[in-house]
Protein backbone atom coordinates (compact mmCIF):
# COMPACT_ATOMS: atom_id res chain seq x y z
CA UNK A 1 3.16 -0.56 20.43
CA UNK A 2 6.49 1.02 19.29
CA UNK A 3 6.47 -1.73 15.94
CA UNK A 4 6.80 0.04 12.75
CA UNK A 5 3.07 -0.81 10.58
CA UNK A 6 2.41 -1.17 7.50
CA UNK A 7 -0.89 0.12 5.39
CA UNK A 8 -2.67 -3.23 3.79
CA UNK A 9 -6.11 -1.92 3.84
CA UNK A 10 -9.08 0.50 4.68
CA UNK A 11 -11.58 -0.73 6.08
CA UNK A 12 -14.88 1.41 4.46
CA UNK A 13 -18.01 -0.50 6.23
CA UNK A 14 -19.76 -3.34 7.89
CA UNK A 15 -21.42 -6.25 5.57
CA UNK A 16 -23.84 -8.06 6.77
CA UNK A 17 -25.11 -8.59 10.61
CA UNK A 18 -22.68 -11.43 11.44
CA UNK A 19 -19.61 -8.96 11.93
CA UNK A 20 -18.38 -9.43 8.21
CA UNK A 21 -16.43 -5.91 7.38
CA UNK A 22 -16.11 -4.54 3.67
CA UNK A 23 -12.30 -3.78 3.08
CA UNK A 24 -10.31 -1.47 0.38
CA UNK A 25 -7.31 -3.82 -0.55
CA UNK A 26 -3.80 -1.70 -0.55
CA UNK A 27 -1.66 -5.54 -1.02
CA UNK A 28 -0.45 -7.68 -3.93
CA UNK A 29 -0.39 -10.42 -1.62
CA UNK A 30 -3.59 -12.19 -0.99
CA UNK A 31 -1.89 -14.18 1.40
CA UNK A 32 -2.37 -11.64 3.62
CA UNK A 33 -6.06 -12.23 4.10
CA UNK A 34 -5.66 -15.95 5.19
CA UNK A 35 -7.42 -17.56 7.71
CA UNK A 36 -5.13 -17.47 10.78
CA UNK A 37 -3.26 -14.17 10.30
CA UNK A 38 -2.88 -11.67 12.91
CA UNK A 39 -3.65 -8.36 11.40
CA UNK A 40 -4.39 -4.75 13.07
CA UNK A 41 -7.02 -2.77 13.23
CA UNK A 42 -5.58 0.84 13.16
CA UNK A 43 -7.88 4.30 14.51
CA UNK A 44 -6.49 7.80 14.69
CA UNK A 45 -4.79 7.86 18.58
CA UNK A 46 -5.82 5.00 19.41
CA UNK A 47 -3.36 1.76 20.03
CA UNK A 48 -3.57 -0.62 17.59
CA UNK A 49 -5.75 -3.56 17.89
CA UNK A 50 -4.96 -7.24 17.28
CA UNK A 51 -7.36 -9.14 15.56
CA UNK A 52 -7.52 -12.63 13.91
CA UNK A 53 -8.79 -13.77 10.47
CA UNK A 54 -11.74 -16.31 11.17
CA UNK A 55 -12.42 -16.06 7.42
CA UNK A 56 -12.07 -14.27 4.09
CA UNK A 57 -13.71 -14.05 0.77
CA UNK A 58 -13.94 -11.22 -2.00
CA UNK A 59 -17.06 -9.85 -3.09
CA UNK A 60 -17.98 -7.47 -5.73
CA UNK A 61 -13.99 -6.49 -5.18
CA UNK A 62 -14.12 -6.35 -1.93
CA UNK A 63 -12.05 -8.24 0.53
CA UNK A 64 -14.95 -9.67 3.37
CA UNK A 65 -13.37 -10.26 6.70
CA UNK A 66 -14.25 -11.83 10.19
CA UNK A 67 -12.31 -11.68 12.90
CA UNK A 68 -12.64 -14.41 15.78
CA UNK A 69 -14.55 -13.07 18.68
CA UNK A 70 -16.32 -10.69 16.35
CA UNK A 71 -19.69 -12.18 15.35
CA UNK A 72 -22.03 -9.23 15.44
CA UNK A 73 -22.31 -6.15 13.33
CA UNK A 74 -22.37 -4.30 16.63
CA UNK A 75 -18.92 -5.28 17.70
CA UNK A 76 -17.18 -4.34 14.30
CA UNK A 77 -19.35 -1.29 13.81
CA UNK A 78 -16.78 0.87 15.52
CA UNK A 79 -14.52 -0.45 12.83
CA UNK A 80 -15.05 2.06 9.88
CA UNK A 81 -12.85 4.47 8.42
CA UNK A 82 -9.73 2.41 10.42
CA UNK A 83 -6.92 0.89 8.62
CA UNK A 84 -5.64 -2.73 8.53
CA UNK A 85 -2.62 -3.18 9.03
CA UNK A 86 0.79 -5.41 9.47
CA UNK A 87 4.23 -5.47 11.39
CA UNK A 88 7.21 -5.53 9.55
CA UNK A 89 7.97 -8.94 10.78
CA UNK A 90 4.89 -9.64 8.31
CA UNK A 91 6.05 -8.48 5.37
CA UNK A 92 6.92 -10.80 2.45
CA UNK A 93 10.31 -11.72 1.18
CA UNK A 94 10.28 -9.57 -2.99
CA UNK A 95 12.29 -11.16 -5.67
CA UNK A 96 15.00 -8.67 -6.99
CA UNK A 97 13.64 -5.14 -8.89
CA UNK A 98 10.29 -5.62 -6.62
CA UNK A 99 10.00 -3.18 -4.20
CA UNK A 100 7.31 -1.91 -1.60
CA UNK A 101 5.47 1.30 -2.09
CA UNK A 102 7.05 2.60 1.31
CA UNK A 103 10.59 1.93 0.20
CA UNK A 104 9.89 3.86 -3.42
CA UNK A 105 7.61 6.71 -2.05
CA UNK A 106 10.24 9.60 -0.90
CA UNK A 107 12.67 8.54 -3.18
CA UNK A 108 14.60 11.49 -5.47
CA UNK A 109 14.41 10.97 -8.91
CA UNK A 110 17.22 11.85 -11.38
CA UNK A 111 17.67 12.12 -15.00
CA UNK A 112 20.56 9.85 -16.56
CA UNK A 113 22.42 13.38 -16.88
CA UNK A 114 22.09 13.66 -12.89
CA UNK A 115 19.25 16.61 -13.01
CA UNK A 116 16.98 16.28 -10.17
CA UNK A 117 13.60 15.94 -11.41
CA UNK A 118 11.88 15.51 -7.96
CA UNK A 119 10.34 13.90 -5.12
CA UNK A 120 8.19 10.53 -5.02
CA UNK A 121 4.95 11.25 -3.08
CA UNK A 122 2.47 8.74 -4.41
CA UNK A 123 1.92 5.28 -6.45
CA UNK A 124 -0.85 4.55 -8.80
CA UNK A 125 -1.46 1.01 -10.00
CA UNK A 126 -4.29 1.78 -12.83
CA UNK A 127 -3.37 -1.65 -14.40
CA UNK A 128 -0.48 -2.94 -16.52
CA UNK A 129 2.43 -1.49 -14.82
CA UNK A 130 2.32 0.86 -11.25
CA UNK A 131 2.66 4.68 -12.66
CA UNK A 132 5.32 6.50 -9.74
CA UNK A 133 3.74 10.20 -8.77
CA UNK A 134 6.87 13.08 -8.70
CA UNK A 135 6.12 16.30 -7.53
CA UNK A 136 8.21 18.70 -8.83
CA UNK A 137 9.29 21.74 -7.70
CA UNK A 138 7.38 24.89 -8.99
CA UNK A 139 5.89 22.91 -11.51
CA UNK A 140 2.96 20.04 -12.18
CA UNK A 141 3.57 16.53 -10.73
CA UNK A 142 5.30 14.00 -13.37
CA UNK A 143 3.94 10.29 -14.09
CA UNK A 144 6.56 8.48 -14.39
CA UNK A 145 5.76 4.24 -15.57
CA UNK A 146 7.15 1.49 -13.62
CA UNK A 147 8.86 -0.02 -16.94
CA UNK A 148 12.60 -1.06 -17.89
CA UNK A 149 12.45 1.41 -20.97
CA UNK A 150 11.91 4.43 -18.23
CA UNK A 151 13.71 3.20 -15.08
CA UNK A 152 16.85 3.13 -15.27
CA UNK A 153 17.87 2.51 -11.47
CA UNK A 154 16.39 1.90 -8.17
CA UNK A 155 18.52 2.68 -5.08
CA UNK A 156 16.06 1.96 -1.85
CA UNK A 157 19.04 2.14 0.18
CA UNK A 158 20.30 5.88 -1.29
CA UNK A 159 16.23 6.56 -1.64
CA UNK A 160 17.78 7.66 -5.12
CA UNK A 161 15.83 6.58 -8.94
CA UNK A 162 17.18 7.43 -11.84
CA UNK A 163 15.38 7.18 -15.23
CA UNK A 164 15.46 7.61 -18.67
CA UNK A 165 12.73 10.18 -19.92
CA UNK A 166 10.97 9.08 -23.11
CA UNK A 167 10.43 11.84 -25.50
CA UNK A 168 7.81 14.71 -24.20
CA UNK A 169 7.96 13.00 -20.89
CA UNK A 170 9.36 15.94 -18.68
CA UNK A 171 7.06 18.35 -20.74
């Protein structure tokens, strides 16, 4: 499959003996989990593998999946420590200043003066607003908050950011 994919979910063990599987949630969109969607089951070197959604609920915050022909622990055992995953075809329509982690990640972040700060390598989302990773060059990684006071800009296209620092941000 030559289809770019993208990362919804880890899938970290079995629940249950009727081929229910415990899932680490990387989406916003809980639409992803409906009954009916096609979603893929991705293992180091190994072609990914179409599955269907036969149902979905969320335990203990957990997304619980079954897949149709899967009705066993046995035959989703081999699941673990593979990602879930979608095609790009998949992905959801944003409104404007929503973006998707892959489009921010790798994106160079400037300064309003134009100084380079650094490189986007990771997104947290610890709860009000996502926090943007930078690593910096010969120096500690930067937080950076996902908020119109800091962000100034937000060129996907350019893979260019430029923000604001508050005071003792770049510290």
């Amino acid at each position: 499959m030559d289809k770019v994919m993208y990362k919804i979910g880890k899938i970290v063990n079995t629940h249950g003996i009727r081929g229910e599987i415990k899932v680490v949630r990387i989406s916003d969109f809980d639409e992803r989990f409906e009954k009916g969607n096609t979603v893929y089951v991705v293992k180091e070197n190994k072609e990914p593998l179409p599955l269907v959604i036969k149902a979905h609920r969320i335990h203990k915050g957990f997304d619980l999946l079954l897949f149709e022909g899967y009705d066993s622990i046995n035959e989703v055992e081999a699941f673990k420590g593979a990602s879930l995953e979608i095609t790009e075809d998949q992905l959801t329509e944003l409104e404007e200043n929503e973006f998707y982690y892959h489009e921010i990640i790798g994106c160079t972040v400037f300064s309003t003066g134009n100084e380079e700060i650094g490189r986007i390598k990771e997104i947290l989302s610890p709860g009000a607003n996502d926090v943007w990773v930078v690593q910096r060059a010969g120096k500690k990684d930067l937080l950076i908050p996902y908020i119109k006071e800091v962000v100034m800009e937000v060129d996907t296209q350019e893979k260019k950011i430029v923000i604001e620092p508050m005071e003792g941000l770049l510290d």
